[in-house]
PDB file of N, CA and C in Angstrom:
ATOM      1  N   UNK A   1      -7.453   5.261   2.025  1.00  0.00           N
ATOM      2  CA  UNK A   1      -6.484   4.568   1.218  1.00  0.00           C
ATOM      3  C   UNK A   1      -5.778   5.572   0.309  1.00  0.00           C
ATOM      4  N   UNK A   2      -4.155   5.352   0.441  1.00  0.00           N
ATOM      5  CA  UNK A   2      -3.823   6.229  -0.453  1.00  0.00           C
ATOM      6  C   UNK A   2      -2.494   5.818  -1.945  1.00  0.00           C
ATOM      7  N   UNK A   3      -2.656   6.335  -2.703  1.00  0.00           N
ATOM      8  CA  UNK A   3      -1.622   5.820  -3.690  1.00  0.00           C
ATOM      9  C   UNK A   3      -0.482   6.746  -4.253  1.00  0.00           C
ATOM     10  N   UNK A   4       0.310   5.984  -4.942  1.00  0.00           N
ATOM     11  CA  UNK A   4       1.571   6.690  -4.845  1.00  0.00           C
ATOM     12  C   UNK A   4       1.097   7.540  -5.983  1.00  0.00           C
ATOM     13  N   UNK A   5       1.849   9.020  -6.259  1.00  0.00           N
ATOM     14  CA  UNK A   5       1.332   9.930  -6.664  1.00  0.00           C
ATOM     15  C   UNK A   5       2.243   9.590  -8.298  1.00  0.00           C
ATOM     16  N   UNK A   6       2.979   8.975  -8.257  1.00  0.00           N
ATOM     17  CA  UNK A   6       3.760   8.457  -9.588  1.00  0.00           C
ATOM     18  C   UNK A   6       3.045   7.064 -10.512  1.00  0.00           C
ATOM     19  N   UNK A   7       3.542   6.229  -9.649  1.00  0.00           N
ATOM     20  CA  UNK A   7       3.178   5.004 -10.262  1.00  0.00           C
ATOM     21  C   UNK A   7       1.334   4.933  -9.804  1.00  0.00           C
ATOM     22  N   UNK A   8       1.223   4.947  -8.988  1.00  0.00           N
ATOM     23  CA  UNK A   8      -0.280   4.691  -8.386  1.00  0.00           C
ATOM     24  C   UNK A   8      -0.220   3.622  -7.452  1.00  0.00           C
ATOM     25  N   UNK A   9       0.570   2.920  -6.955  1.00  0.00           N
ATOM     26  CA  UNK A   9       0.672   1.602  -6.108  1.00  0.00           C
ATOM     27  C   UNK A   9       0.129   2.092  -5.117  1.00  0.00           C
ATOM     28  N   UNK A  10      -0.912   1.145  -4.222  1.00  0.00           N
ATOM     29  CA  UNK A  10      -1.354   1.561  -3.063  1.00  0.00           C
ATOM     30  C   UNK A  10       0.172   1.527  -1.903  1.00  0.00           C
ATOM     31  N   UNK A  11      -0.334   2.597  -1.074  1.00  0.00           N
ATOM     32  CA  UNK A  11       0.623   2.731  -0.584  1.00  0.00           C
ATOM     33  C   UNK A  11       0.665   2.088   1.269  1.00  0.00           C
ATOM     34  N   UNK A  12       1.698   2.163   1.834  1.00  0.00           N
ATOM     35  CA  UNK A  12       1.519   1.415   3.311  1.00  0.00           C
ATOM     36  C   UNK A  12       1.585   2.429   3.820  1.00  0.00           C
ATOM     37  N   UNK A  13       1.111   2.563   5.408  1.00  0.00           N
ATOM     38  CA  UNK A  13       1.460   3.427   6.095  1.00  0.00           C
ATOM     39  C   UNK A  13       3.141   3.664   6.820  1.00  0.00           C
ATOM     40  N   UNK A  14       3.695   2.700   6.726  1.00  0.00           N
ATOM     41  CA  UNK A  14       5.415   3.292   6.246  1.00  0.00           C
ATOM     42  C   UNK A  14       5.822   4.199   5.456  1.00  0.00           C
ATOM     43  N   UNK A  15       5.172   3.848   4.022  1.00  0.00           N
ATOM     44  CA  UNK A  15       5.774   4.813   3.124  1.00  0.00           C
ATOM     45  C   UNK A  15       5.041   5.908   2.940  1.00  0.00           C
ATOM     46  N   UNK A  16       3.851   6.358   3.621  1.00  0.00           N
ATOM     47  CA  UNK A  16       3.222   7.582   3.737  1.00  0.00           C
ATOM     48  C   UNK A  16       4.135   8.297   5.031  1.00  0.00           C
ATOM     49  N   UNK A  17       4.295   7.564   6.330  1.00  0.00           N
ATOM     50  CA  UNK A  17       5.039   8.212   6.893  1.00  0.00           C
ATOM     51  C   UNK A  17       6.537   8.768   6.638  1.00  0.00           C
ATOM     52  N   UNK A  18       7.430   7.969   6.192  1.00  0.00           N
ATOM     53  CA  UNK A  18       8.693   8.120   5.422  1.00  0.00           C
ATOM     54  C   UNK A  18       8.613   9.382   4.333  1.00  0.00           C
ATOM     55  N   UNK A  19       7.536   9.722   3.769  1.00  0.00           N
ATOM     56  CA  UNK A  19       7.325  10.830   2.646  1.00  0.00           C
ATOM     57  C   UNK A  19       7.664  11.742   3.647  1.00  0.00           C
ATOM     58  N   UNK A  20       6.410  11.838   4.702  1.00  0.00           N
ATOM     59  CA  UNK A  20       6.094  13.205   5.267  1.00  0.00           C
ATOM     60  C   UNK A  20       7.325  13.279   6.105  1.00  0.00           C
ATOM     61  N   UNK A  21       8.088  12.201   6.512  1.00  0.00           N
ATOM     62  CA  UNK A  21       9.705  12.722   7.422  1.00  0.00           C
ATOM     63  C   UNK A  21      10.321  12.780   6.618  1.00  0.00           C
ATOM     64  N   UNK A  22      10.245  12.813   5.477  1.00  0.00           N
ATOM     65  CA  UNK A  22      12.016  13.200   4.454  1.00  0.00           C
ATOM     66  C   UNK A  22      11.713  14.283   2.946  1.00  0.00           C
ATOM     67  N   UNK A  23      10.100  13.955   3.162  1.00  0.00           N
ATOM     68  CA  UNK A  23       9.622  15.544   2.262  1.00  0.00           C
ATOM     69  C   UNK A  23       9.028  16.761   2.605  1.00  0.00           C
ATOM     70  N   UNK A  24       7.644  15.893   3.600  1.00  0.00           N
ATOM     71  CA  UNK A  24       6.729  17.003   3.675  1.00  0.00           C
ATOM     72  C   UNK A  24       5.631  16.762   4.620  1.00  0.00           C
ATOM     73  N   UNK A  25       5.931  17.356   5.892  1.00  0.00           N
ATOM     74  CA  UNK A  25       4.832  17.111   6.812  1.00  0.00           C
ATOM     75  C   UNK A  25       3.448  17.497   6.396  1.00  0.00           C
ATOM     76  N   UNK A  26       3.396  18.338   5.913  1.00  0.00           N
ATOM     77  CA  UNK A  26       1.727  18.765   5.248  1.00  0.00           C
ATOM     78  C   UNK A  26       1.414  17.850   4.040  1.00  0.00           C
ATOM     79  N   UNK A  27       2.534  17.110   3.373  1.00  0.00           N
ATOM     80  CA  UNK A  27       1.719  16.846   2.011  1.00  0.00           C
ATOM     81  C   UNK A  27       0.361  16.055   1.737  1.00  0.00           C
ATOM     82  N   UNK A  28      -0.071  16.118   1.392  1.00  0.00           N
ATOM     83  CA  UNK A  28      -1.464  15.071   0.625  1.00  0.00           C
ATOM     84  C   UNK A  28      -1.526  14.195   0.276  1.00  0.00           C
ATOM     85  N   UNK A  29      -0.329  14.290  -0.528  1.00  0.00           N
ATOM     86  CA  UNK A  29       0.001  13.132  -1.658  1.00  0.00           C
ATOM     87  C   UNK A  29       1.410  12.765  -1.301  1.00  0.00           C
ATOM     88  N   UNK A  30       1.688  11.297  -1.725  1.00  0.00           N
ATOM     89  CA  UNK A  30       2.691  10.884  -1.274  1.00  0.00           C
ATOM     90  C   UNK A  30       3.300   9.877  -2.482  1.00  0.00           C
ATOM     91  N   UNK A  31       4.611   9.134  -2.473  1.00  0.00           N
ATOM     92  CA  UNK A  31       5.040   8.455  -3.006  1.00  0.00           C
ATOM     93  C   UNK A  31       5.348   6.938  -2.809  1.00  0.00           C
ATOM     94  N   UNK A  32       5.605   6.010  -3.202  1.00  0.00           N
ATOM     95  CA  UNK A  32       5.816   4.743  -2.154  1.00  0.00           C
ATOM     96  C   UNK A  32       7.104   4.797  -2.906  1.00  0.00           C
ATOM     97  N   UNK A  33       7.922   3.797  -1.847  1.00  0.00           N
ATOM     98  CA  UNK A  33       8.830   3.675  -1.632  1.00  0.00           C
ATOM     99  C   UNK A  33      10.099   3.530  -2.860  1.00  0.00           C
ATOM    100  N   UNK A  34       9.587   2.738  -3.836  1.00  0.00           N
ATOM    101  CA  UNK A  34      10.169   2.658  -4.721  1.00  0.00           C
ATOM    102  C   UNK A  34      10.030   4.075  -5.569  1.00  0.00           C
ATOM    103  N   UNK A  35       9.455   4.679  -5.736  1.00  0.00           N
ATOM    104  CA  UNK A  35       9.658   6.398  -6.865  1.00  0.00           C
ATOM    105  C   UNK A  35      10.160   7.484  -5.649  1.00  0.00           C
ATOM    106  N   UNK A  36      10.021   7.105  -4.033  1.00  0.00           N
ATOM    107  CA  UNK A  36      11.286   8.121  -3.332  1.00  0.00           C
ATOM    108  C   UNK A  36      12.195   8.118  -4.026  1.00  0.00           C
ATOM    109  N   UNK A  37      12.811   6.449  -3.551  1.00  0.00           N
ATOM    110  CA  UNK A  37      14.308   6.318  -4.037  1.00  0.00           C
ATOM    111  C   UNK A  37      14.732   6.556  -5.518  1.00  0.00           C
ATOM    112  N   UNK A  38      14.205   6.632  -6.120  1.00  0.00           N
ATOM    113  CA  UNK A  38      14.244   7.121  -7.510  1.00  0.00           C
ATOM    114  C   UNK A  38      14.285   8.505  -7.943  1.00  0.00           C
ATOM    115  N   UNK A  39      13.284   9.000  -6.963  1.00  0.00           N
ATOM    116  CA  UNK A  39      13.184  10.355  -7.040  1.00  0.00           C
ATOM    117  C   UNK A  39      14.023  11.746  -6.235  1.00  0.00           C
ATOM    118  N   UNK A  40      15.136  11.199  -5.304  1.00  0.00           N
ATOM    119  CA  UNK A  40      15.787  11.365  -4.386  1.00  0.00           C
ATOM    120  C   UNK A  40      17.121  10.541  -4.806  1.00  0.00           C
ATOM    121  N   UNK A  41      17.162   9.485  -5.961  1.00  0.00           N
ATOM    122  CA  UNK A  41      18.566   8.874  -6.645  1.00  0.00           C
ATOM    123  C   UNK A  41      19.058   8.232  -4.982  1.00  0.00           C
ATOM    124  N   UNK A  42      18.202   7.810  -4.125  1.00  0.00           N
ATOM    125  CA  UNK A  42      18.530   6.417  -3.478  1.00  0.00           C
ATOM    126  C   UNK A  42      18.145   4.994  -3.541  1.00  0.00           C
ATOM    127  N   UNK A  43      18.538   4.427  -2.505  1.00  0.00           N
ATOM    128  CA  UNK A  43      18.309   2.839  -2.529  1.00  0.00           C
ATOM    129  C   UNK A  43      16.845   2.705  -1.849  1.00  0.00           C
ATOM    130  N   UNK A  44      16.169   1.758  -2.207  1.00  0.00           N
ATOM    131  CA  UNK A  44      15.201   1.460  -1.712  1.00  0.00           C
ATOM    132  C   UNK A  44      15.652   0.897  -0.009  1.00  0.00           C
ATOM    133  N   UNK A  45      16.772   0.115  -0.286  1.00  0.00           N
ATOM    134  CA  UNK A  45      17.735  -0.460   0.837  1.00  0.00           C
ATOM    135  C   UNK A  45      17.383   0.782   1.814  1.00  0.00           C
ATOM    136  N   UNK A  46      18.210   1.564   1.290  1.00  0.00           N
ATOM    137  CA  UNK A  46      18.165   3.156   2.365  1.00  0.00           C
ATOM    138  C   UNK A  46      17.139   3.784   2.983  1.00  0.00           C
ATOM    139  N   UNK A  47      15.760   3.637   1.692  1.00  0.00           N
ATOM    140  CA  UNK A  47      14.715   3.600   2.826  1.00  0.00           C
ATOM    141  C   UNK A  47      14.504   3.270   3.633  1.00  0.00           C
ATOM    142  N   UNK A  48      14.671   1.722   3.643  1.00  0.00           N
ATOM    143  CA  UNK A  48      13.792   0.641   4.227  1.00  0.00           C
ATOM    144  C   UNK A  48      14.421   1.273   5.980  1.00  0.00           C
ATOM    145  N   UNK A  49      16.084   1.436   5.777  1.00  0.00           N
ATOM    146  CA  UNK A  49      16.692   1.610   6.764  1.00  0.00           C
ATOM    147  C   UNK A  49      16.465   2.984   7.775  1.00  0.00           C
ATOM    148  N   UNK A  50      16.119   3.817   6.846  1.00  0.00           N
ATOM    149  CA  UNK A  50      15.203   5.330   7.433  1.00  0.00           C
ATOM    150  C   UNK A  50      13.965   4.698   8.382  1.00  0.00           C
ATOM    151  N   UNK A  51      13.301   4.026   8.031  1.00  0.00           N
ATOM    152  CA  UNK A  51      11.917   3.783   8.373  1.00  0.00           C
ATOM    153  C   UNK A  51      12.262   2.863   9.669  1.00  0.00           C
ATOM    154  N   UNK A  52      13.399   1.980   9.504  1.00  0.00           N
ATOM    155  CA  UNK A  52      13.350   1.179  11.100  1.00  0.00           C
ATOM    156  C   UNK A  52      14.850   2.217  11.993  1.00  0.00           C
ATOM    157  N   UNK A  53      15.130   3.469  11.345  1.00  0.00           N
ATOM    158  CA  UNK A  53      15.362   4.201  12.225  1.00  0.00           C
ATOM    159  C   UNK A  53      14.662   4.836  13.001  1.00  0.00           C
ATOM    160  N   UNK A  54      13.810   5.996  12.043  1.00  0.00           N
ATOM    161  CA  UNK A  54      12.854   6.318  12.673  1.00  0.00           C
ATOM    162  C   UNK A  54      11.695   5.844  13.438  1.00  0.00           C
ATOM    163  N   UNK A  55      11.531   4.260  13.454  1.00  0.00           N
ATOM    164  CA  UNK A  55      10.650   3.537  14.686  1.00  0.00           C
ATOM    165  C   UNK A  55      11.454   3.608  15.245  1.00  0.00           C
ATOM    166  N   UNK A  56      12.977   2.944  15.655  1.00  0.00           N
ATOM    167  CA  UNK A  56      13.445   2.648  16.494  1.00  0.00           C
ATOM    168  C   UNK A  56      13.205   4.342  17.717  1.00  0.00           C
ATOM    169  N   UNK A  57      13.867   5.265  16.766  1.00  0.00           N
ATOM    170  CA  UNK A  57      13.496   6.373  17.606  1.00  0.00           C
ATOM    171  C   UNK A  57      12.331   7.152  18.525  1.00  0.00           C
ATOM    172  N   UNK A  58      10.801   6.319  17.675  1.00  0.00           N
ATOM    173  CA  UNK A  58      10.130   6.530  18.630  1.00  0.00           C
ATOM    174  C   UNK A  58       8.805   7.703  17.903  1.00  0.00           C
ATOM    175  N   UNK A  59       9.658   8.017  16.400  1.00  0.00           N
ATOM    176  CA  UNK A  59       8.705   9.096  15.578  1.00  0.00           C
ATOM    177  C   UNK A  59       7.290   8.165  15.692  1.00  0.00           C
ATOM    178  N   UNK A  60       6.198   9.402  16.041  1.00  0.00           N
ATOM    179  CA  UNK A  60       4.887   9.245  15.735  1.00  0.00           C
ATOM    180  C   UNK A  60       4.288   9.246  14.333  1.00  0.00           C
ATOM    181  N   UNK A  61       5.098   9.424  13.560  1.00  0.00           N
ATOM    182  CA  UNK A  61       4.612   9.259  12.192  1.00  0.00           C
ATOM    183  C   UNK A  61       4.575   7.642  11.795  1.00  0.00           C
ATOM    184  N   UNK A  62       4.931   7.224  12.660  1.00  0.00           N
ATOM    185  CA  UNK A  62       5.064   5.544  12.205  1.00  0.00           C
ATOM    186  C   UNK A  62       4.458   4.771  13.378  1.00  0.00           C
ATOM    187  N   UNK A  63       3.264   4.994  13.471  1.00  0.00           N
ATOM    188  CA  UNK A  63       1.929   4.496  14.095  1.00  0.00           C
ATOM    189  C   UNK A  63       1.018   4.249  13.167  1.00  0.00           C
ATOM    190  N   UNK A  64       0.506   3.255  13.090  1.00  0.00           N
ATOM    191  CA  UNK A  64      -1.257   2.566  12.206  1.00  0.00           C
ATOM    192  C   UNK A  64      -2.251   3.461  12.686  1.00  0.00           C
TER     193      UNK A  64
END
């Protein structure tokens, strides 16, 4: 189980994958979704839309 490295919210395995495709394939620690977009000055919207890109495409980072 992991939590966001800001707020502490447990995090999903979306937004652990979404970190490591738009920050950091090695990282440890991760952010959820809401302190990306904050932290990167986007929309949460924009995430959401990264994340059913990158399924649609087929990335293995967005497997359970």
């Amino acid at each position: 189980m992991s939590y966001c490295l800001k707020c502490g919210r447990e995090l999903t395995y979306d937004e652990i994958a979404v970190y490591k495709k738009m920050v950091s394939r090695i990282s440890a620690e991760f952010m959820c979704k809401i302190c990306l977009a904050e932290r990167f000055d986007l929309s949460v919207e924009f995430i959401d839309k990264k994340i059913e890109q990158f399924k649609s495409q087929g990335c293995l980072l967005f497997t359970e």
